[in-house]
Protein backbone atom coordinates (compact mmCIF):
# COMPACT_ATOMS: atom_id res chain seq x y z
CA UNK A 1 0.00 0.00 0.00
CA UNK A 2 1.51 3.36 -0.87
CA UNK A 3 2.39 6.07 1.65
CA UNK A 4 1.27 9.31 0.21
CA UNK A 5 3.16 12.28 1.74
CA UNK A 6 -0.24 14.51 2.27
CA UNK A 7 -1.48 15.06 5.57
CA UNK A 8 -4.74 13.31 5.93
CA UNK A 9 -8.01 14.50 7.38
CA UNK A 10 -9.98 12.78 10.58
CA UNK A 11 -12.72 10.66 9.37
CA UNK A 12 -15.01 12.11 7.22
CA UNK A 13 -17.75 9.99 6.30
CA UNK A 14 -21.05 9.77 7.45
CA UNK A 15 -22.18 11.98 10.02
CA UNK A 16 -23.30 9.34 13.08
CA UNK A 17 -25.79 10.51 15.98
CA UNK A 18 -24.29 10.16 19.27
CA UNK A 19 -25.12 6.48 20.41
CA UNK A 20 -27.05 5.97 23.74
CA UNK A 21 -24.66 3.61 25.01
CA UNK A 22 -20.88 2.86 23.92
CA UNK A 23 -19.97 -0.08 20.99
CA UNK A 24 -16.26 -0.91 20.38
CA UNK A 25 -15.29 -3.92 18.65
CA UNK A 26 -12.08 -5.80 18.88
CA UNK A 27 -10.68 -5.93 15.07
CA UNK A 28 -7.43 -7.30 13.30
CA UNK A 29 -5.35 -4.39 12.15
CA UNK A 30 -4.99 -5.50 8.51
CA UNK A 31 -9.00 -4.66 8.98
CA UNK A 32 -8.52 -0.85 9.48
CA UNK A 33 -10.67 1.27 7.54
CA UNK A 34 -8.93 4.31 8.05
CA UNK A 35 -6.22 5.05 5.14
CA UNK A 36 -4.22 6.68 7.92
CA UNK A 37 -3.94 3.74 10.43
CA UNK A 38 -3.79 1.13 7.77
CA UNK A 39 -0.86 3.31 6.88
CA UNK A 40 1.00 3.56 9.89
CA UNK A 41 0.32 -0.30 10.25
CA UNK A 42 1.53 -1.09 7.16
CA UNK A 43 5.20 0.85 8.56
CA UNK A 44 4.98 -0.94 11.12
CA UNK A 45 4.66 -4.53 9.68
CA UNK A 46 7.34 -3.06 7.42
CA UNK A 47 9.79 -2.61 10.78
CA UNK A 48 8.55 -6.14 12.28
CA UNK A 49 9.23 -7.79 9.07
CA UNK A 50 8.43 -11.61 7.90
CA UNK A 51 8.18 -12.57 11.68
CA UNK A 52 6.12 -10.26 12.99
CA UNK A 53 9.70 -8.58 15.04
CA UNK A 54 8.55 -5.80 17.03
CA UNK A 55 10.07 -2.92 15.50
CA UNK A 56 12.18 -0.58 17.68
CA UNK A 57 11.22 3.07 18.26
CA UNK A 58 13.89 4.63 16.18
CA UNK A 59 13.08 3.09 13.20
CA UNK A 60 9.21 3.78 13.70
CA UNK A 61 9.66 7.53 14.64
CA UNK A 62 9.92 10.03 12.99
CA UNK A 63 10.31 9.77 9.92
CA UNK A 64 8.36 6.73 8.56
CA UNK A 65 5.43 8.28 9.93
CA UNK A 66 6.07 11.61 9.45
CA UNK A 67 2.86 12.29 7.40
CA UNK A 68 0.70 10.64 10.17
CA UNK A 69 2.12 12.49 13.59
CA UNK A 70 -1.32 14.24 14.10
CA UNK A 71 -3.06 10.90 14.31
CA UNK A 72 -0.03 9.48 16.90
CA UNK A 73 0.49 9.44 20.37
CA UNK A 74 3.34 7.63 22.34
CA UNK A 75 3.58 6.03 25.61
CA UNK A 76 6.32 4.93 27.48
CA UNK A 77 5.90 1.87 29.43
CA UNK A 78 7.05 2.58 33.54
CA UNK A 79 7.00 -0.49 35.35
CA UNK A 80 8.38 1.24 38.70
CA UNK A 81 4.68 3.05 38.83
CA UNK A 82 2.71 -0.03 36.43
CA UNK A 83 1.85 2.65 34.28
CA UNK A 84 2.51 4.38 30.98
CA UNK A 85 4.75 7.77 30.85
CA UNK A 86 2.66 9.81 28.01
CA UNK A 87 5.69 10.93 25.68
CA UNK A 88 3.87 13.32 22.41
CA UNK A 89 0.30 13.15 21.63
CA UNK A 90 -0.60 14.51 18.19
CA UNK A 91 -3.11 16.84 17.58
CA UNK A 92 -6.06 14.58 16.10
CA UNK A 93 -5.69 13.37 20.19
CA UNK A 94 -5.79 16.60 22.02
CA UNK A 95 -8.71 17.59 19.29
CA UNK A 96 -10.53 14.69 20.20
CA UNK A 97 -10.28 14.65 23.88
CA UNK A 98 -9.91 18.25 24.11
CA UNK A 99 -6.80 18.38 26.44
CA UNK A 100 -3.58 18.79 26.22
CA UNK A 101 -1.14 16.66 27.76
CA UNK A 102 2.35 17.40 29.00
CA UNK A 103 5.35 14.97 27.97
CA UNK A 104 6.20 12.93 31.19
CA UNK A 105 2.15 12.68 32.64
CA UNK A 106 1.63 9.34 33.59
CA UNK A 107 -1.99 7.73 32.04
CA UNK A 108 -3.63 7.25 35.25
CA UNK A 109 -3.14 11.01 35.84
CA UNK A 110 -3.95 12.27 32.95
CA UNK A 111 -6.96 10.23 32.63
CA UNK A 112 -7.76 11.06 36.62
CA UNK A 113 -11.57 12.85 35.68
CA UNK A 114 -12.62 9.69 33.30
CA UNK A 115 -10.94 6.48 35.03
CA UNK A 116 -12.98 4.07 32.92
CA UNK A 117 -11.69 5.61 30.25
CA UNK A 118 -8.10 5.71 31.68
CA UNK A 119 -8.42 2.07 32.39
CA UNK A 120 -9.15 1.18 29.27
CA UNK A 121 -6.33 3.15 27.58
CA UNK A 122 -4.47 1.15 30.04
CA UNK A 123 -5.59 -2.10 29.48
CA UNK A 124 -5.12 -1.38 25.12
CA UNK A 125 -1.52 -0.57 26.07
CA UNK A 126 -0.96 -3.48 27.88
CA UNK A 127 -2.18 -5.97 25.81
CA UNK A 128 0.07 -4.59 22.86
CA UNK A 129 2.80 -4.73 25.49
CA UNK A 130 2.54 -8.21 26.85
CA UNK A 131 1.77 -9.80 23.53
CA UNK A 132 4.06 -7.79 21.51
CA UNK A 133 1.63 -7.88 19.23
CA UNK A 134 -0.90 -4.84 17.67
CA UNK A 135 -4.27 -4.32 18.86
CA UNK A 136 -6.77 -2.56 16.86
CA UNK A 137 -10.39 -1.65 17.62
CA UNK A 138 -13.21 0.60 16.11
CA UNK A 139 -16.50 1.65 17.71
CA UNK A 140 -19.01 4.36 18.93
CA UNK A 141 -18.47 6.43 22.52
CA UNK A 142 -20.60 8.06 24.91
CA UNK A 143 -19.14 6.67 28.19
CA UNK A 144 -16.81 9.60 28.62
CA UNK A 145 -18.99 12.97 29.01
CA UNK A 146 -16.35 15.01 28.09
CA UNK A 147 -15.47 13.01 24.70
CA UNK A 148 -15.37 15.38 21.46
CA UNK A 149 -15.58 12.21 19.44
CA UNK A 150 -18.48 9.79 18.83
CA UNK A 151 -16.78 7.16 16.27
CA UNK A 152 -12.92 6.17 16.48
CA UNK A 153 -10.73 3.40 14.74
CA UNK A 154 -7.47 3.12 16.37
CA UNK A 155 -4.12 0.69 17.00
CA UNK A 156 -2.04 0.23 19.61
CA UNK A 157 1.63 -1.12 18.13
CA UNK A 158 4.43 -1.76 20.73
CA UNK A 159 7.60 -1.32 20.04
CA UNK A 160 11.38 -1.64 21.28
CA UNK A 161 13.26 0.58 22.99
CA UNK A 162 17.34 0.17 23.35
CA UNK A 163 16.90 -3.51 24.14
CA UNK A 164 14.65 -6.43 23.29
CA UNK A 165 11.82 -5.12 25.89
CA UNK A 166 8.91 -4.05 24.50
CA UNK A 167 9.26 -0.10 25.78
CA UNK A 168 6.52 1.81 23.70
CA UNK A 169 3.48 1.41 22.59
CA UNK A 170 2.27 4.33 19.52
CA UNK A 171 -1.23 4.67 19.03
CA UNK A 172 -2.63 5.82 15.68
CA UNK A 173 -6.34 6.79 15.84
CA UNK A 174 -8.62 8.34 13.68
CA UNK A 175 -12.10 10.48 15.47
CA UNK A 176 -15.33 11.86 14.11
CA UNK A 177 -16.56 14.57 15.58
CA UNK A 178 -19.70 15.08 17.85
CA UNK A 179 -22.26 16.18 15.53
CA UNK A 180 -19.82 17.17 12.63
CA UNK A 181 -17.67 19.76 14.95
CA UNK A 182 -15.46 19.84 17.59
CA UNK A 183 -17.27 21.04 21.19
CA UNK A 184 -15.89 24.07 22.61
């Protein structure tokens, strides 16, 4: 699949009514509808090559998926505090959850007003950790009040650090907008 150098937009189609309740559904990455995480996948399976390697961070970042930073975030893995050390969070992310969150934040902090939420971030990040393996997922929110976004498709890809160690996890997710715009 071709990488095309353009930045892309957030979803786009359809416009979908926020849902009463929330609907996420576990998916295979290869399954991504979204041209930008199928992209950053696709980089990524590029890295891990014919066995399925995890990839380390420096040859994920930047440059691969340069086109795609908006859509990224990454997380360091902190066992010392079982938690993950938020490290850059594009701007599709602080659009969509309508924060902004400082290098070095720890998950469980920054998630602090929504812990459901936090925990499941969490629980995404560790899966892709333990496995070394991606996890993708797709669905429709309204769990989290203060959500900006009622679809998402995202992917949660570990990767390396220095050593063998699965260190990082990136997350590449795509939002639609509450009722076509962004709340203020």
């Amino acid at each position: 699949m071709p990488l095309i150098p353009a930045m892309p937009r957030a979803y786009t189609g359809q416009l979908i009514r926020t849902p009463q309740i929330s609907s996420v559904e576990v998916i295979h990455p290869r399954d991504f509808a979204s041209y930008v995480n199928a992209s950053v996948y696709a980089v990524w399976k590029k890295f891990a090559g014919d066995y399925d390697d995890v990839p380390s961070r420096d040859a994920m970042l930047p440059k691969p998926v340069a086109p795609f930073m908006s859509h990224i975030s990454l997380m360091r893995w902190a066992p010392e505090y079982d938690d993950y050390e938020i490290r850059f969070m594009g701007d599709a992310h602080v659009q969509a959850h309508g924060l902004v969150y400082k290098p070095g934040i720890h998950l469980t902090a920054a998630c602090g007003a929504t812990p459901q939420y936090g925990r499941a971030l969490k629980r995404s990040n560790d899966q892709a950790r333990t496995h070394r393996a991606p996890v993708a997922m797709r669905g429709l929110l309204n769990d989290a009040p203060d959500a900006r976004s009622v679809r998402f498709e995202a992917g949660y890809l570990p990767l390396r650090g220095e050593g063998e160690d699965v260190e990082f996890v990136l997350n590449v997710a795509v939002y639609q907008q509450r009722e076509g715009a962004w709340p203020n």
